[in-house]
Protein backbone atom coordinates (compact mmCIF):
# COMPACT_ATOMS: atom_id res chain seq x y z
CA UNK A 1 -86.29 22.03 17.67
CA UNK A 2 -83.09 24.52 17.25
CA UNK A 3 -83.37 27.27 14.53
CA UNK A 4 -79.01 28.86 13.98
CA UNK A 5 -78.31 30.94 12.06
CA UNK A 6 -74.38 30.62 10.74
CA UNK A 7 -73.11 34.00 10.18
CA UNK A 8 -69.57 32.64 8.35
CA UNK A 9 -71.35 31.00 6.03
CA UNK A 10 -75.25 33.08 6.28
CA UNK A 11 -76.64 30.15 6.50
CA UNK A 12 -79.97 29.53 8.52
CA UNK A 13 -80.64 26.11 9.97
CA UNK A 14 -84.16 25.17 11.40
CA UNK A 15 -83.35 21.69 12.95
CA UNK A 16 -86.44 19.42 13.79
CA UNK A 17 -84.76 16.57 15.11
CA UNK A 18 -81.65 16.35 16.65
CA UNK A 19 -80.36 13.58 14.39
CA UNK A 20 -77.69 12.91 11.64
CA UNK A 21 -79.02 13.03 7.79
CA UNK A 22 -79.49 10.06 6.23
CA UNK A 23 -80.22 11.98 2.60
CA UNK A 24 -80.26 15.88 1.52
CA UNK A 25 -82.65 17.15 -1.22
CA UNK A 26 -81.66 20.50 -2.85
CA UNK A 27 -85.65 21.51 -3.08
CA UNK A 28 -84.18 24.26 -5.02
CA UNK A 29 -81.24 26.17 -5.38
CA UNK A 30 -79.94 27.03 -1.69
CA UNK A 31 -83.08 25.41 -0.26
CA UNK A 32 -81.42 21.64 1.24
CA UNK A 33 -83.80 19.29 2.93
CA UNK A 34 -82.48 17.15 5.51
CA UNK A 35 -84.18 13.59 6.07
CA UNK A 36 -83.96 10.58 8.24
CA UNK A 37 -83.26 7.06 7.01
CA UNK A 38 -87.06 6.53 7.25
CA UNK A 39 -88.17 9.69 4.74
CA UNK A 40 -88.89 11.90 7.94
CA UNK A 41 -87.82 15.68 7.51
CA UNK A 42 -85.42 16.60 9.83
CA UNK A 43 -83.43 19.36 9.00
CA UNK A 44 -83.96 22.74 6.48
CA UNK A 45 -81.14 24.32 5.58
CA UNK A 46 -81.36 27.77 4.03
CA UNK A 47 -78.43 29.26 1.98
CA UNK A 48 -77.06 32.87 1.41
CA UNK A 49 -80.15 33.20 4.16
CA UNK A 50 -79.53 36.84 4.36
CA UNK A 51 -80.68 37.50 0.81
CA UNK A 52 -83.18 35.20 1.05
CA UNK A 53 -85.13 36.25 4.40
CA UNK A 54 -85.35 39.41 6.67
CA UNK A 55 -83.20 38.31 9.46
CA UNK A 56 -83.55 41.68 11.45
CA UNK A 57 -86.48 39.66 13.64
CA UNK A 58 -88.06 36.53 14.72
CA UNK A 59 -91.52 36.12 15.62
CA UNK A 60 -92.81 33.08 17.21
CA UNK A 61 -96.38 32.99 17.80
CA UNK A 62 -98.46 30.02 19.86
CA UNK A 63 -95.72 28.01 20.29
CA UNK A 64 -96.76 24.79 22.45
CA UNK A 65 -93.00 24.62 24.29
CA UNK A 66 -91.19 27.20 26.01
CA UNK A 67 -88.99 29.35 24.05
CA UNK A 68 -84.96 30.19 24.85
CA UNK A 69 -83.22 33.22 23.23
CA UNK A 70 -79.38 32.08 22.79
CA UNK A 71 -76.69 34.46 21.95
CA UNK A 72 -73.91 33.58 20.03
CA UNK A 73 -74.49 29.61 20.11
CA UNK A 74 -75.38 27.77 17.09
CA UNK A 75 -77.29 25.21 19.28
């Protein structure tokens, strides 16, 4: 799981699966839903994220998997 957040575009990404989109839902406006050919959810994509969410900090709390700070790569 990758979460990238696209500063030319402030766009966040929270990728679930490292797959290609078979379909995209606009949940609502901004809000895309990625899915797999079989209906999974693989992808949410978040638009004009900065106006949308506080991006001055991430928390990530019980995570099962180790966790890797990356700067500057998308993922």
């Amino acid at each position: 799981m990758n979460i990238a957040y696209f500063k030319e575009t402030d766009s966040l990404y929270f990728e679930l699966s490292p797959e290609d989109a078979a379909h995209a839902w606009e949940a609502q406006e901004g809000i895309v839903i990625n899915l797999s050919q079989d209906g999974r959810v693989i992808g949410i994509e978040i638009e004009h994220a900065s106006q949308k969410a506080d991006l001055s900090l991430l928390r990530v709390g019980n995570f099962p998997g180790e966790v890797h700070a990356v700067e500057g790569a998308s993922h």
